[in-house]
PDB file of N, CA and C in Angstrom:
ATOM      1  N   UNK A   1      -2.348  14.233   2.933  1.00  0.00           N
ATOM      2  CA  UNK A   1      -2.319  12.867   3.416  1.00  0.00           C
ATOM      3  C   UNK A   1      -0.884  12.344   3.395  1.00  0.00           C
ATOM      4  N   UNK A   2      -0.593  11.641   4.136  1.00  0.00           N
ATOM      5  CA  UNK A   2       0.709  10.827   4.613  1.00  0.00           C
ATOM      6  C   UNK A   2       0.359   9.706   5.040  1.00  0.00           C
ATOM      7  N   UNK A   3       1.781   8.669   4.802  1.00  0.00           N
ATOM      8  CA  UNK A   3       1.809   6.862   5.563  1.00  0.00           C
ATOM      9  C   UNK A   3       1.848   7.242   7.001  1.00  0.00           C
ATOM     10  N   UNK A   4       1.130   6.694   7.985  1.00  0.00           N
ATOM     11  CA  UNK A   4       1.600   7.215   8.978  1.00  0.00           C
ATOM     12  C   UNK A   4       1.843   4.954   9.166  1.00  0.00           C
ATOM     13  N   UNK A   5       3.091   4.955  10.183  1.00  0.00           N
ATOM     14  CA  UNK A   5       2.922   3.900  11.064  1.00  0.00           C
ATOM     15  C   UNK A   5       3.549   3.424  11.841  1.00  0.00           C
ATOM     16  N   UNK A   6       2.145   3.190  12.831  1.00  0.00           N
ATOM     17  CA  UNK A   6       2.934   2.865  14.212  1.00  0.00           C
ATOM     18  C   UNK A   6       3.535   1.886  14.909  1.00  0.00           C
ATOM     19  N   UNK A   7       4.912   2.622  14.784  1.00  0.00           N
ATOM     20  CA  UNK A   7       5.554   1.666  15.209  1.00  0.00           C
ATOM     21  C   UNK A   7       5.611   1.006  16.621  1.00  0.00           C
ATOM     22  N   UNK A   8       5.384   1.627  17.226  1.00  0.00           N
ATOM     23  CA  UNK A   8       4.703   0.728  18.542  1.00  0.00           C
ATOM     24  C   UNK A   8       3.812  -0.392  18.638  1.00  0.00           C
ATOM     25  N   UNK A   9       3.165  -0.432  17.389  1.00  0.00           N
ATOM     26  CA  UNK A   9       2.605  -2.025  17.020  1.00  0.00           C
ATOM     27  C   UNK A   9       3.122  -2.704  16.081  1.00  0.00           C
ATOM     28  N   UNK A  10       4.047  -2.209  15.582  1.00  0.00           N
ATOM     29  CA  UNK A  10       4.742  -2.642  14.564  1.00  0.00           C
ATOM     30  C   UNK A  10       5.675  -4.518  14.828  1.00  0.00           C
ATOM     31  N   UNK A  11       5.398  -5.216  14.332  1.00  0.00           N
ATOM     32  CA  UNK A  11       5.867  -6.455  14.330  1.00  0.00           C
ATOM     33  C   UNK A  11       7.127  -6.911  13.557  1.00  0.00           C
ATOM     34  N   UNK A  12       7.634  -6.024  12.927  1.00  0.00           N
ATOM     35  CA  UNK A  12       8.543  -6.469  11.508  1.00  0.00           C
ATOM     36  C   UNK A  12       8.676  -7.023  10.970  1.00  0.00           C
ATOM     37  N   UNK A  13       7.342  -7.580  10.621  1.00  0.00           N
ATOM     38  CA  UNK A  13       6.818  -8.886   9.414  1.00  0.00           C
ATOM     39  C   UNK A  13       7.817  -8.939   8.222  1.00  0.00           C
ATOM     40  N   UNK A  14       7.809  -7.221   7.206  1.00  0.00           N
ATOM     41  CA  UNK A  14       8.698  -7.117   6.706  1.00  0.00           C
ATOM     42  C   UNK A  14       7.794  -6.635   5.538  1.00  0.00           C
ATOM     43  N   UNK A  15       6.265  -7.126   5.534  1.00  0.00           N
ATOM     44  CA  UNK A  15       5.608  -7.176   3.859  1.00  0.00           C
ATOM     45  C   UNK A  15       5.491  -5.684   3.524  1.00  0.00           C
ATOM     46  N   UNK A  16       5.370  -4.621   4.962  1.00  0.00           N
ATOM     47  CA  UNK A  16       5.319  -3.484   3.846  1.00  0.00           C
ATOM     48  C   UNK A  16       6.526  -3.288   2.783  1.00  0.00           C
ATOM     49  N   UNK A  17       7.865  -4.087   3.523  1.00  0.00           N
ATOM     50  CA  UNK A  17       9.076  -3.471   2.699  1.00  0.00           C
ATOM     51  C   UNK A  17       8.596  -3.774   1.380  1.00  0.00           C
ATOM     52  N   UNK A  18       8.624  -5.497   1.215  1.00  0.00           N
ATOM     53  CA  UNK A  18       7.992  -6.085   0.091  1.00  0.00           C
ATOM     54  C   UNK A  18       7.006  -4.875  -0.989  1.00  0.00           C
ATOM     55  N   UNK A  19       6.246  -4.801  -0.667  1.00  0.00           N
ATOM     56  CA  UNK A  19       5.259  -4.220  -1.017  1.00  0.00           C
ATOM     57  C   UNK A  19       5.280  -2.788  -1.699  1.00  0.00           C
ATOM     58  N   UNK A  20       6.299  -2.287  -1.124  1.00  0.00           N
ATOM     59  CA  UNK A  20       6.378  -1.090  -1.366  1.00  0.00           C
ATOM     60  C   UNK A  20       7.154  -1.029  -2.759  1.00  0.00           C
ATOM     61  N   UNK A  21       6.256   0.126  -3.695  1.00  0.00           N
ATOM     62  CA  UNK A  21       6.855  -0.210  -5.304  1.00  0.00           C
ATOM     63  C   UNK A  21       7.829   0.917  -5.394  1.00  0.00           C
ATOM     64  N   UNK A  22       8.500   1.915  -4.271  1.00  0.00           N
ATOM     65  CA  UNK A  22       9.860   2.620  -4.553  1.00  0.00           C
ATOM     66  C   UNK A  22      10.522   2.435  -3.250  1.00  0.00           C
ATOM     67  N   UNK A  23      10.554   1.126  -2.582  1.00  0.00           N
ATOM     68  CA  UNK A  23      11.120   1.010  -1.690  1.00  0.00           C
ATOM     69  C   UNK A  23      11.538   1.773  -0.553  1.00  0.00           C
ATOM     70  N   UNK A  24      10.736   2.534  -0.473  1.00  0.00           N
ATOM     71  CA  UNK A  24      10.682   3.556   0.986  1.00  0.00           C
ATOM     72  C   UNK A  24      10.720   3.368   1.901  1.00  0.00           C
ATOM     73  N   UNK A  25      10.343   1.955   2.265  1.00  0.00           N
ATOM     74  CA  UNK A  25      10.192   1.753   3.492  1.00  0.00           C
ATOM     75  C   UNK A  25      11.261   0.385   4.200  1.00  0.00           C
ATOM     76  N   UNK A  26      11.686   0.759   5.074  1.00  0.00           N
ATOM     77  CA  UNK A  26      12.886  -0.328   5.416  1.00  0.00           C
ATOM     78  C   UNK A  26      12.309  -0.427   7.056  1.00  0.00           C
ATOM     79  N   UNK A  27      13.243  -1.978   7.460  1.00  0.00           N
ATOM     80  CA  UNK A  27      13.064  -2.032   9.136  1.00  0.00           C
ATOM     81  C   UNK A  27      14.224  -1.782   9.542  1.00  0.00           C
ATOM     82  N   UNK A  28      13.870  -0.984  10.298  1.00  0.00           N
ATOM     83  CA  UNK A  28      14.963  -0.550  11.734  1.00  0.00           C
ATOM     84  C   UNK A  28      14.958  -1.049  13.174  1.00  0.00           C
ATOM     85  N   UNK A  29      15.623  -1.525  13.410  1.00  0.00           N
ATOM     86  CA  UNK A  29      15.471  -2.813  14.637  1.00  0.00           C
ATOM     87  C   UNK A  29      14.152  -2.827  15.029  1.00  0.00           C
ATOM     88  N   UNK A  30      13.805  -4.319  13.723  1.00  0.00           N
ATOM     89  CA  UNK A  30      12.645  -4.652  13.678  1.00  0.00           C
ATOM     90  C   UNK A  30      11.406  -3.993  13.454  1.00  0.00           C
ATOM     91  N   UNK A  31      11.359  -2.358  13.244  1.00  0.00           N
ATOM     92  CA  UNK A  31      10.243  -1.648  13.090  1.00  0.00           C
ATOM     93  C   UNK A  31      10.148  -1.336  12.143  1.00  0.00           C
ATOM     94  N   UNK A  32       9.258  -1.174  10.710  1.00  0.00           N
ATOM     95  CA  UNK A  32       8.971  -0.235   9.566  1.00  0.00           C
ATOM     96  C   UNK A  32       9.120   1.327   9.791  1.00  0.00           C
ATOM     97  N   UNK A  33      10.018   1.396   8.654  1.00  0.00           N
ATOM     98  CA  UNK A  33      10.433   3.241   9.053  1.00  0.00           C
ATOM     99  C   UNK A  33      10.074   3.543   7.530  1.00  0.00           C
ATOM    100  N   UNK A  34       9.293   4.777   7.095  1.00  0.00           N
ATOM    101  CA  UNK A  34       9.230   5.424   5.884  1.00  0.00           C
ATOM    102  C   UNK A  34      10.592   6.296   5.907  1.00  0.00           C
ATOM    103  N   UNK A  35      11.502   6.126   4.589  1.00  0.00           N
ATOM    104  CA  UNK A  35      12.332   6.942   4.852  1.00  0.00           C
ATOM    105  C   UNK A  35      12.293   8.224   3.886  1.00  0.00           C
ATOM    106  N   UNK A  36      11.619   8.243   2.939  1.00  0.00           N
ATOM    107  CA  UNK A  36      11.184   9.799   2.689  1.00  0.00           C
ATOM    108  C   UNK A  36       9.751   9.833   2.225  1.00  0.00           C
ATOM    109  N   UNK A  37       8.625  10.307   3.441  1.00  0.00           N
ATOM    110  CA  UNK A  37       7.802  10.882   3.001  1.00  0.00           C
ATOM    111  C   UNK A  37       7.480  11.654   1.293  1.00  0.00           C
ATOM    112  N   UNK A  38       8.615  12.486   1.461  1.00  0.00           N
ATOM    113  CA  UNK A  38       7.988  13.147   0.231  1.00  0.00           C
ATOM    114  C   UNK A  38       8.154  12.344  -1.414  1.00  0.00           C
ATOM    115  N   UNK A  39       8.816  11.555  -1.191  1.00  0.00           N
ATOM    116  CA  UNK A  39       8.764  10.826  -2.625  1.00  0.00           C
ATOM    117  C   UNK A  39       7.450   9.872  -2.410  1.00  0.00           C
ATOM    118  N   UNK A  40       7.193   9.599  -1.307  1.00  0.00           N
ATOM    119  CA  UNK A  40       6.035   8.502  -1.152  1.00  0.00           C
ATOM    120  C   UNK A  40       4.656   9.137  -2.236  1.00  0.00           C
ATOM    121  N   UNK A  41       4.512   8.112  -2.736  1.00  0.00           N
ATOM    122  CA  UNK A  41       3.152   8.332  -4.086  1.00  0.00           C
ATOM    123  C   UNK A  41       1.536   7.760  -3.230  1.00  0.00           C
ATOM    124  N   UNK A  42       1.822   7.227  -2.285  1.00  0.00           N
ATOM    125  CA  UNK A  42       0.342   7.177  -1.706  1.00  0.00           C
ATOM    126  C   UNK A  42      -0.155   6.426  -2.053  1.00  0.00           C
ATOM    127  N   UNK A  43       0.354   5.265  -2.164  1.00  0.00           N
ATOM    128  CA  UNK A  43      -0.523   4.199  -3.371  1.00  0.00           C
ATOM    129  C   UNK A  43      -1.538   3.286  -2.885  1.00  0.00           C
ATOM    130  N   UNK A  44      -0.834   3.210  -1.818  1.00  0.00           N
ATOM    131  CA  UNK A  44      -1.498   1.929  -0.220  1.00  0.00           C
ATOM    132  C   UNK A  44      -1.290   1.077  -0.554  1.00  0.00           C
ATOM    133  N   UNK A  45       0.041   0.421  -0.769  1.00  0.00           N
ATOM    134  CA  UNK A  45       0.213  -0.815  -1.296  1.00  0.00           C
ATOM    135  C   UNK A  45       0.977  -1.143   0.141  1.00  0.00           C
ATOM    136  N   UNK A  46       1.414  -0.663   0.847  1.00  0.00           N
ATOM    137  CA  UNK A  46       1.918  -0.842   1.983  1.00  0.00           C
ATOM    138  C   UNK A  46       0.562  -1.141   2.765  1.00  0.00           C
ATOM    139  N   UNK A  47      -0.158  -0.419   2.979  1.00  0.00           N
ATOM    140  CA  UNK A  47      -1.401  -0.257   3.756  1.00  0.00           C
ATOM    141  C   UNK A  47      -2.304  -1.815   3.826  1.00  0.00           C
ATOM    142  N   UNK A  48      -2.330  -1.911   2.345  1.00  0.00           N
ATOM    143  CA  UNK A  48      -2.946  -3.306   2.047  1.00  0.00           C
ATOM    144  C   UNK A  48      -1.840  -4.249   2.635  1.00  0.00           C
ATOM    145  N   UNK A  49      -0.885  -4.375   3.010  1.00  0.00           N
ATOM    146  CA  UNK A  49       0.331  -5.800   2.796  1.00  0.00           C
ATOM    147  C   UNK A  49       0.115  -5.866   4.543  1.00  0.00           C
ATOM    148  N   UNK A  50      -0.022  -4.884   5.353  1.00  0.00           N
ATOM    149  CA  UNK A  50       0.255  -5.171   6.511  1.00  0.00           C
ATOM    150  C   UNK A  50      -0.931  -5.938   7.305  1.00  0.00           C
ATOM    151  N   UNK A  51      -0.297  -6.939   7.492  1.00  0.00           N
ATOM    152  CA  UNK A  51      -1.434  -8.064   7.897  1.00  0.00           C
ATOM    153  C   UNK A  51      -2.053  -7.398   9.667  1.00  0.00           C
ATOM    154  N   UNK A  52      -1.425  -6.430  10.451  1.00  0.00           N
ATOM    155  CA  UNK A  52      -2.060  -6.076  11.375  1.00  0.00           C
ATOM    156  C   UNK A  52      -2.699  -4.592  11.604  1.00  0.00           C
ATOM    157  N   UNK A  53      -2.539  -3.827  10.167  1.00  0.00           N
ATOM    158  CA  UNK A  53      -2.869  -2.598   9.653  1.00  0.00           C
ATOM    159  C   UNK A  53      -2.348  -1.528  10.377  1.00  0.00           C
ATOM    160  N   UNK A  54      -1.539  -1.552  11.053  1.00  0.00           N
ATOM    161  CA  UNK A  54      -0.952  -0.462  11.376  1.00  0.00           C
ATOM    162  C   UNK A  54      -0.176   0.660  11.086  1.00  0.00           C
ATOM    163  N   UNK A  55      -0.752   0.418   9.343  1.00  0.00           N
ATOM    164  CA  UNK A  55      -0.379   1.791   8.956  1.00  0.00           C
ATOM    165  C   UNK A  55      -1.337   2.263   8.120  1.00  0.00           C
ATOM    166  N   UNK A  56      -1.502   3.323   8.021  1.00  0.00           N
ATOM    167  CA  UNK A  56      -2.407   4.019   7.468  1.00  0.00           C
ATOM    168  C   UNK A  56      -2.008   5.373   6.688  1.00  0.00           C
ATOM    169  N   UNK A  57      -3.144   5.706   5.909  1.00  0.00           N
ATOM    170  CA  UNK A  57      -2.519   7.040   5.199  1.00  0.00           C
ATOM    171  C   UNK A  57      -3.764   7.716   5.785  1.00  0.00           C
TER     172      UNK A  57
END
């Protein structure tokens, strides 16, 4: 299992950054980017924050 998200619906609200408890995830003109998979712990704390769910594990 992996974060997957798409950024093509992606809004750049910003809450996964928030959310995220090792900061993995940053916006890149305006889109949520995971920037290393493999440290990601899977927690879905991102998953839960995104108010239009477009990301998923």
């Amino acid at each position: 299992m992996s974060v997957n998200i798409d950024e093509s619906a992606c809004i750049g609200c910003g809450a996964c950054t928030s959310a995220c408890p090792l900061d993995l995830i940053e916006l890149r003109d305006n889109v949520a980017t995971l920037n290393d998979a493999d440290a990601c712990i899977e927690c879905g704390s991102c998953v839960d924050a995104c108010p239009l769910g477009v990301i998923t594990l």
